[in-house]
C-alpha atoms as a PDB file:
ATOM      1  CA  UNK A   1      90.101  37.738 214.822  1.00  0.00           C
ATOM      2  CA  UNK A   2      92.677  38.758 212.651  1.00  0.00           C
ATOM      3  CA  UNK A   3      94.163  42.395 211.839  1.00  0.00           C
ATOM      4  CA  UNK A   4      92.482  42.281 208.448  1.00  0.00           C
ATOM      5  CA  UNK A   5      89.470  41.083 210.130  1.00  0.00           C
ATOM      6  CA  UNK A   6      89.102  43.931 212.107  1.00  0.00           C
ATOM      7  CA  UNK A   7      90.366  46.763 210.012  1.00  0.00           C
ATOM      8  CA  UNK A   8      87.254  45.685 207.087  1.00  0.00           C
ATOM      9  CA  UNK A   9      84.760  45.151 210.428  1.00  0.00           C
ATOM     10  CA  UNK A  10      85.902  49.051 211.364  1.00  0.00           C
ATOM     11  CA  UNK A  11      85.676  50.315 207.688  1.00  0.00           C
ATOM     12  CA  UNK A  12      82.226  48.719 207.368  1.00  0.00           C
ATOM     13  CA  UNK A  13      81.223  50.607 210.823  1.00  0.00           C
ATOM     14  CA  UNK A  14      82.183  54.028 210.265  1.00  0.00           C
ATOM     15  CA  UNK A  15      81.031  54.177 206.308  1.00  0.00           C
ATOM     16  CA  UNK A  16      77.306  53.081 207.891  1.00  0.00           C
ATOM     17  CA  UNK A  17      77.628  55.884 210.554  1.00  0.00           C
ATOM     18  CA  UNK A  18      78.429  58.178 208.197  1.00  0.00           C
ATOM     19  CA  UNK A  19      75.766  57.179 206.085  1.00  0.00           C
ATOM     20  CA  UNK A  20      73.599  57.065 209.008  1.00  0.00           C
ATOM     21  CA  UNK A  21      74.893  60.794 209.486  1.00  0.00           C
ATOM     22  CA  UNK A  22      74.357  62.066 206.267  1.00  0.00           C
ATOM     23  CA  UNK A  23      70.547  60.854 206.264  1.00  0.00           C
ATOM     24  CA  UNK A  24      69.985  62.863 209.397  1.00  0.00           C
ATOM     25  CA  UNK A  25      71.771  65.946 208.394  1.00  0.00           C
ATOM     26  CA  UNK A  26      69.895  65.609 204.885  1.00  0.00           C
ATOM     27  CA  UNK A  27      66.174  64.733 205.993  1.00  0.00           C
ATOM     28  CA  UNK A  28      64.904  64.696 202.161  1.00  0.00           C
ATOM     29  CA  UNK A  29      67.700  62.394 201.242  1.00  0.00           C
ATOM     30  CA  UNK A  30      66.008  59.597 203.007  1.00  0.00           C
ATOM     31  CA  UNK A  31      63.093  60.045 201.043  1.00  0.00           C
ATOM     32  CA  UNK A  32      65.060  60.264 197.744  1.00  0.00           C
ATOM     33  CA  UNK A  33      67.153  57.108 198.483  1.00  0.00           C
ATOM     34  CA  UNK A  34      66.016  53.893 195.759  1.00  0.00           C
ATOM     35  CA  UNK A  35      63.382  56.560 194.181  1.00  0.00           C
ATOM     36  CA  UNK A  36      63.077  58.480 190.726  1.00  0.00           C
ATOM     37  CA  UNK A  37      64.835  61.649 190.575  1.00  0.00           C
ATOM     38  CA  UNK A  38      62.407  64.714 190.944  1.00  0.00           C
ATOM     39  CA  UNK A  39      61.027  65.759 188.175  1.00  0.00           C
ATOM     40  CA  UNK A  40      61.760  69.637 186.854  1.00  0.00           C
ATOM     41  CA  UNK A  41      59.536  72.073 188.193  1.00  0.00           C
ATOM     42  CA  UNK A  42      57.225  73.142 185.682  1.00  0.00           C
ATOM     43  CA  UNK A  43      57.429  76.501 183.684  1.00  0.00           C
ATOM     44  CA  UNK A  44      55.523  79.191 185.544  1.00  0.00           C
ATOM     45  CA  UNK A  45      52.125  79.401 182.881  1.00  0.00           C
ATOM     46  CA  UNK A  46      52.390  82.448 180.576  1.00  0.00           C
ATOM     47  CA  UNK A  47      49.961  85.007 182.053  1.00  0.00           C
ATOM     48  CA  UNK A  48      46.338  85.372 180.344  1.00  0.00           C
ATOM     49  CA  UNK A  49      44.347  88.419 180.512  1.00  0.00           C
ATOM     50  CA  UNK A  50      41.589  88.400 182.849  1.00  0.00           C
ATOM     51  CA  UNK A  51      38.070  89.837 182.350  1.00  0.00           C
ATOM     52  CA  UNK A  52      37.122  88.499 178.718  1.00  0.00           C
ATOM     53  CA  UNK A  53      40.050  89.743 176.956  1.00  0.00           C
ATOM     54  CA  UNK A  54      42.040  88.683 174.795  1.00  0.00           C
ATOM     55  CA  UNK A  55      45.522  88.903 172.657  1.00  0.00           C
ATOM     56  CA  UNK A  56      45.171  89.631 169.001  1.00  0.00           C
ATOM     57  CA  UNK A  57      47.618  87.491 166.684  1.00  0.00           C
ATOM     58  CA  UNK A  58      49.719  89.158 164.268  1.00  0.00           C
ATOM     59  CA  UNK A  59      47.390  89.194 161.056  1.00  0.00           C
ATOM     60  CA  UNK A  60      51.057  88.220 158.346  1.00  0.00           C
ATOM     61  CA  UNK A  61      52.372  84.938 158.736  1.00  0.00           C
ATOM     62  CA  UNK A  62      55.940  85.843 159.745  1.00  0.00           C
ATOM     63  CA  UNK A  63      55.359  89.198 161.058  1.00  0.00           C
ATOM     64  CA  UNK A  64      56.880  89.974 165.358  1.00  0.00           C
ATOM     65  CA  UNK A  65      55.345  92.400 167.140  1.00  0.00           C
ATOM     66  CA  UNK A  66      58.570  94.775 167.533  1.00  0.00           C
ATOM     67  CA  UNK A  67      57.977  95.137 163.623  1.00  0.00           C
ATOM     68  CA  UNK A  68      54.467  96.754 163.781  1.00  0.00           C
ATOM     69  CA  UNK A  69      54.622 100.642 163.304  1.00  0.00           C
ATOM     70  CA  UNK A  70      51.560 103.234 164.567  1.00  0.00           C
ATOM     71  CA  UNK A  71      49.936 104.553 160.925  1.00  0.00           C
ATOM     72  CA  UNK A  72      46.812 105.377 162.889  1.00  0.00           C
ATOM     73  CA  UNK A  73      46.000 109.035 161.629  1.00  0.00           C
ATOM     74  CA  UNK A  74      48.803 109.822 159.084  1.00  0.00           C
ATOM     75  CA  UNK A  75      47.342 111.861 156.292  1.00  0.00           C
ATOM     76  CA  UNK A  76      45.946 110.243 153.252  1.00  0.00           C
ATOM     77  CA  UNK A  77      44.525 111.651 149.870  1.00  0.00           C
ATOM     78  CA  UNK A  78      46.866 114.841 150.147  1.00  0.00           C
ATOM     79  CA  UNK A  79      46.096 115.529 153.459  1.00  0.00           C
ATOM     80  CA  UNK A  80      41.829 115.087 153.155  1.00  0.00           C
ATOM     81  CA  UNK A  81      41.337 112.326 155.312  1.00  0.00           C
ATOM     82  CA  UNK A  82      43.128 110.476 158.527  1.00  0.00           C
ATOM     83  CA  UNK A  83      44.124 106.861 158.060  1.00  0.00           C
ATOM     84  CA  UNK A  84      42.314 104.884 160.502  1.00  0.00           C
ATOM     85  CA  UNK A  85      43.988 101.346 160.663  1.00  0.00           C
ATOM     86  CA  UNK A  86      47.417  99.890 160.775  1.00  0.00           C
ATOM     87  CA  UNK A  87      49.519  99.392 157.800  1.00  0.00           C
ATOM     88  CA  UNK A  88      51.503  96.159 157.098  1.00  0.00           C
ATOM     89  CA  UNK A  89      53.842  95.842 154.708  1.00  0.00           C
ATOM     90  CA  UNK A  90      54.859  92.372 154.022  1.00  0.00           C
ATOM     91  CA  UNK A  91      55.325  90.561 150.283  1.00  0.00           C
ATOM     92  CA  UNK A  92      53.007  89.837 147.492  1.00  0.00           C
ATOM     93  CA  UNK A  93      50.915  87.071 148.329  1.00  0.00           C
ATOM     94  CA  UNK A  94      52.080  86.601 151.720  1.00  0.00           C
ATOM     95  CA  UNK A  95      49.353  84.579 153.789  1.00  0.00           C
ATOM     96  CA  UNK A  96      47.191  86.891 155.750  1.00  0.00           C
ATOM     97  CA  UNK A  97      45.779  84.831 158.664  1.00  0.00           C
ATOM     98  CA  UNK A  98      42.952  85.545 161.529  1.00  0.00           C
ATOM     99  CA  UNK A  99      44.031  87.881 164.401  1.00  0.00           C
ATOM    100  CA  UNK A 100      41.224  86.719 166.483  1.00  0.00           C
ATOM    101  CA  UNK A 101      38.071  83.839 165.952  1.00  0.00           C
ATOM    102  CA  UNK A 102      35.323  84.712 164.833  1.00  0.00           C
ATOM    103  CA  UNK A 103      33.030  84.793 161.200  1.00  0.00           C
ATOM    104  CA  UNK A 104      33.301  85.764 158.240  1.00  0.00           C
ATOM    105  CA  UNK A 105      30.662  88.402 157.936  1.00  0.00           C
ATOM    106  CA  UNK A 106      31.374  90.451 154.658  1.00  0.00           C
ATOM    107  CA  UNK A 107      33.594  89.398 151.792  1.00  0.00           C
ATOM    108  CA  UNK A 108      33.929  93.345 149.856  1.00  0.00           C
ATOM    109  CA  UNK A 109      35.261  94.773 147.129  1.00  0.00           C
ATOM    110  CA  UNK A 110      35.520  98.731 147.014  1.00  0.00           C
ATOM    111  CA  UNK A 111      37.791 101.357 145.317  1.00  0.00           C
ATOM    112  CA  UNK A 112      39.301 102.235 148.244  1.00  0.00           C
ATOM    113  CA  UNK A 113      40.305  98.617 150.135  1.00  0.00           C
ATOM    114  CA  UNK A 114      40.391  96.723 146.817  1.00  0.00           C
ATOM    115  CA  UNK A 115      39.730  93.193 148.314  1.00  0.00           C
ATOM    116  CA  UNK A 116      38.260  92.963 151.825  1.00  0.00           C
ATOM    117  CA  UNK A 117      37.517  90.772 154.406  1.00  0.00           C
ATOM    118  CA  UNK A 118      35.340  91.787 157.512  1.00  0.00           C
ATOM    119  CA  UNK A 119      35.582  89.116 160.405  1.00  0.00           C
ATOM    120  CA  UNK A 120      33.151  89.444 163.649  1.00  0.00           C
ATOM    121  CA  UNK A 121      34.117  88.362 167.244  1.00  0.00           C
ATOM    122  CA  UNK A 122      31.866  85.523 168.756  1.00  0.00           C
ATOM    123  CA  UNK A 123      30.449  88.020 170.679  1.00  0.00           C
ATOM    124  CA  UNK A 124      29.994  90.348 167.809  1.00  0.00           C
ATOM    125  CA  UNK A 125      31.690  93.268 169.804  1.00  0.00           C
ATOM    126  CA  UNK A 126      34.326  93.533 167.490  1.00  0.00           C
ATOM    127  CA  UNK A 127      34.908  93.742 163.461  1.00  0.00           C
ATOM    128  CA  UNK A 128      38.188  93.243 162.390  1.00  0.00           C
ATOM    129  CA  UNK A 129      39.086  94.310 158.634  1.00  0.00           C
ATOM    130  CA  UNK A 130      41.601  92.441 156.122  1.00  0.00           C
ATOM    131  CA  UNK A 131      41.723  95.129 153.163  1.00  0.00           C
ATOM    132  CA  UNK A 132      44.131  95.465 149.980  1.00  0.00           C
ATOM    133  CA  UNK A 133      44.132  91.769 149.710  1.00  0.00           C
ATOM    134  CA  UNK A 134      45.606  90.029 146.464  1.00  0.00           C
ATOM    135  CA  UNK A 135      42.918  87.318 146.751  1.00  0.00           C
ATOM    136  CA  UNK A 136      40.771  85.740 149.228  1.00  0.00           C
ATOM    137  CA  UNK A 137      41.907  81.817 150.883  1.00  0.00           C
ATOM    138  CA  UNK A 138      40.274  78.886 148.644  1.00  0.00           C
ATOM    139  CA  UNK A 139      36.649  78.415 150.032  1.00  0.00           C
ATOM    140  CA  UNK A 140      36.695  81.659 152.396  1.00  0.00           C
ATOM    141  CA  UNK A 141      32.848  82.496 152.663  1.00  0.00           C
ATOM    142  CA  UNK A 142      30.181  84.557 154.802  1.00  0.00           C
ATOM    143  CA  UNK A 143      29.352  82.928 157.441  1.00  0.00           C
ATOM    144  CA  UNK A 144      32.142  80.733 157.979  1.00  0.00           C
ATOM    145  CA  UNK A 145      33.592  80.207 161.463  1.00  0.00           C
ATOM    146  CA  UNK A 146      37.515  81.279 161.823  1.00  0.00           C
ATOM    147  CA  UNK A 147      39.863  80.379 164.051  1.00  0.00           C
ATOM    148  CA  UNK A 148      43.026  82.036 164.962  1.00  0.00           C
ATOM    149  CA  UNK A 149      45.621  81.694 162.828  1.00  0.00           C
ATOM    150  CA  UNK A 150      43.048  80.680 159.941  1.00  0.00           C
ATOM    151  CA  UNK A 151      44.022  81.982 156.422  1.00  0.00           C
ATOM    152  CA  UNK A 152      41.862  84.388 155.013  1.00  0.00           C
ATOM    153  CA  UNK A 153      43.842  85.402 152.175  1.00  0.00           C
ATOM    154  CA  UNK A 154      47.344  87.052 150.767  1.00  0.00           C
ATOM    155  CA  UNK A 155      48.824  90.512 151.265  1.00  0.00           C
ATOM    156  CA  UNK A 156      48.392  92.459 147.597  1.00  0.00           C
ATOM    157  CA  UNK A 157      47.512  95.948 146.197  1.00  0.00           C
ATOM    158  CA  UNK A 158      44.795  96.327 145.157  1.00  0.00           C
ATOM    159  CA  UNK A 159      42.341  99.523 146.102  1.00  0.00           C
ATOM    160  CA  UNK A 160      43.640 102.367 146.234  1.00  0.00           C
ATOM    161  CA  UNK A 161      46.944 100.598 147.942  1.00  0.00           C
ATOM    162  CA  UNK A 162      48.663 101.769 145.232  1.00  0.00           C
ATOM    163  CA  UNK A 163      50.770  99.743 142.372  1.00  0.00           C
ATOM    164  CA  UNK A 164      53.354  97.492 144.281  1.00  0.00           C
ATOM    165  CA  UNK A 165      53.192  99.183 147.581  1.00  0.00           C
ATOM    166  CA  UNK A 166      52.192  95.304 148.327  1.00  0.00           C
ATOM    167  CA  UNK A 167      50.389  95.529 152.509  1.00  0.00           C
ATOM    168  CA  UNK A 168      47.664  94.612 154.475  1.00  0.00           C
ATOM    169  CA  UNK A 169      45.377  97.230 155.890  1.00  0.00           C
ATOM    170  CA  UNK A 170      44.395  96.341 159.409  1.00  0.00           C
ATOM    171  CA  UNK A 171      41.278  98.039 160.521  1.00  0.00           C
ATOM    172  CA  UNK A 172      39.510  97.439 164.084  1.00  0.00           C
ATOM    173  CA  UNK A 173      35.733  98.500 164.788  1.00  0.00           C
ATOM    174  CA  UNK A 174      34.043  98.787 168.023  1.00  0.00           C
ATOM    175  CA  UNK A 175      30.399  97.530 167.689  1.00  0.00           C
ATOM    176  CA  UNK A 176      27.630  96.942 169.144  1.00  0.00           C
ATOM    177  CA  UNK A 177      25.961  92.863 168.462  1.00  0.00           C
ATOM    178  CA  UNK A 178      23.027  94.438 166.295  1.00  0.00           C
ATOM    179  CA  UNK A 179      24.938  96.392 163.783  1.00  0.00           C
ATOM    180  CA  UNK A 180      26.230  95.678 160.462  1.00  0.00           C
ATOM    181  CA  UNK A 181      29.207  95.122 159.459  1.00  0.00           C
ATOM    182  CA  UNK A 182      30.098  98.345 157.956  1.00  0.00           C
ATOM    183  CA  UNK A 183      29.099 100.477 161.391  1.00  0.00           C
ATOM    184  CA  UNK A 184      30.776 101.088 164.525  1.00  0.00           C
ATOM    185  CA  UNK A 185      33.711 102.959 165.800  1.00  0.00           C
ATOM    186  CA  UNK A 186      36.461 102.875 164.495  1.00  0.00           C
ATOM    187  CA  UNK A 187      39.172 102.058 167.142  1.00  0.00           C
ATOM    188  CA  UNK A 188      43.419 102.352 166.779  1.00  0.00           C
ATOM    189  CA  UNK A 189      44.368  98.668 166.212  1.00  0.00           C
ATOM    190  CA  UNK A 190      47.817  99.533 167.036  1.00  0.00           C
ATOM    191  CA  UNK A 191      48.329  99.242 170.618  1.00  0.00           C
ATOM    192  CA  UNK A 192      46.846  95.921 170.546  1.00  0.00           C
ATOM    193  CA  UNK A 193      48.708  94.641 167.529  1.00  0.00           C
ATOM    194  CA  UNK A 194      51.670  95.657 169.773  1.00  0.00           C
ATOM    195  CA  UNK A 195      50.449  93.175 172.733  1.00  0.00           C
ATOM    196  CA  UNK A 196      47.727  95.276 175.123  1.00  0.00           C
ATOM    197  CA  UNK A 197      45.027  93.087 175.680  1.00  0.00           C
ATOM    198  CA  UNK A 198      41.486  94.194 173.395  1.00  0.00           C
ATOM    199  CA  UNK A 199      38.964  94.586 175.987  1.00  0.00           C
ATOM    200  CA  UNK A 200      35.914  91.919 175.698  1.00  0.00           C
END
């Protein structure tokens, strides 16, 4: 056998016992070997509250969270009432969409939230209120079932919002399934605007 013979013979033999090496040292590269690469692991699922709650939605298309401010009891009318809701201001005619599903229980139009919207949870635990609206979403009636996300109309003035201070009054009752939709308690929205889970 000649030199050349022999040197590509002993090359041949140590690569396989390396090879033969490396496979024992690295027991999942056997398995590996002439297969797909692994896929990536998954993204850990975004944690859901537990117990029937659930996450309001921002009620302005456009709005984040870290923009929300607390209004909840500032002084209205010269200091003769509390304000019990969340002002947000956003531009004239900006969509206002669902925080939560539900129905649309009471389309309302009063001196002092101009054009209103009162939507019920499924469960009828909950009334959430649109007020100072400019105008209500083309074909939004009582009775109709909304989805998050759904538009119900677009931020204006009107009530007693005052001329160009253009917002949306977010109100939040606590009710019980038999009562109307203009009883109940009325309940801080802004915590859960902000991201705490509203209780079931």
């Amino acid at each position: 056998m000649s030199r050349v013979a022999r040197f590509v013979l002993i090359s041949l033999a140590v690569m396989a016992a390396a090879w033969i090496a490396l496979l024992v040292m690295l027991p999942d590269a056997a398995r590996r070997v002439g297969s797909r690469p692994a896929p990536a692991p998954e993204a850990a699922p975004v944690p859901r509250p537990t117990g029937g709650s659930a996450l309001l939605s921002l009620p302005i298309a456009g709005l984040r969270r870290q923009d929300v401010r607390e209004s909840w009891g500032d002084p209205r009318d010269n200091g003769l009432r509390e304000h019990h809701g969340t002002d947000l201001a956003a531009l004239a005619n900006t969509p206002v969409v669902a925080a939560a599903p539900g129905t649309v229980e009471k389309l309302w139009t009063s001196a002092a939230g101009g054009t209103t919207v009162y939507v019920r949870s499924p469960a009828r635990t909950w009334s959430y209120y649109y007020a100072h609206l400019s105008g209500y979403a083309p074909g939004l009636h009582e009775g109709q079932a909304i989805r998050t996300g759904d538009v119900l109309g677009y931020v204006g003035d009107t009530g007693n919002a005052g001329a160009g201070n253009f917002h949306l009054h977010f109100g939040l009752t606590r009710t019980t399934p038999e009562q109307h939709w203009y009883e109940g308690v009325d309940v801080d929205p802004y915590p859960y605007l902000a991201g705490k889970p509203l209780p079931g």
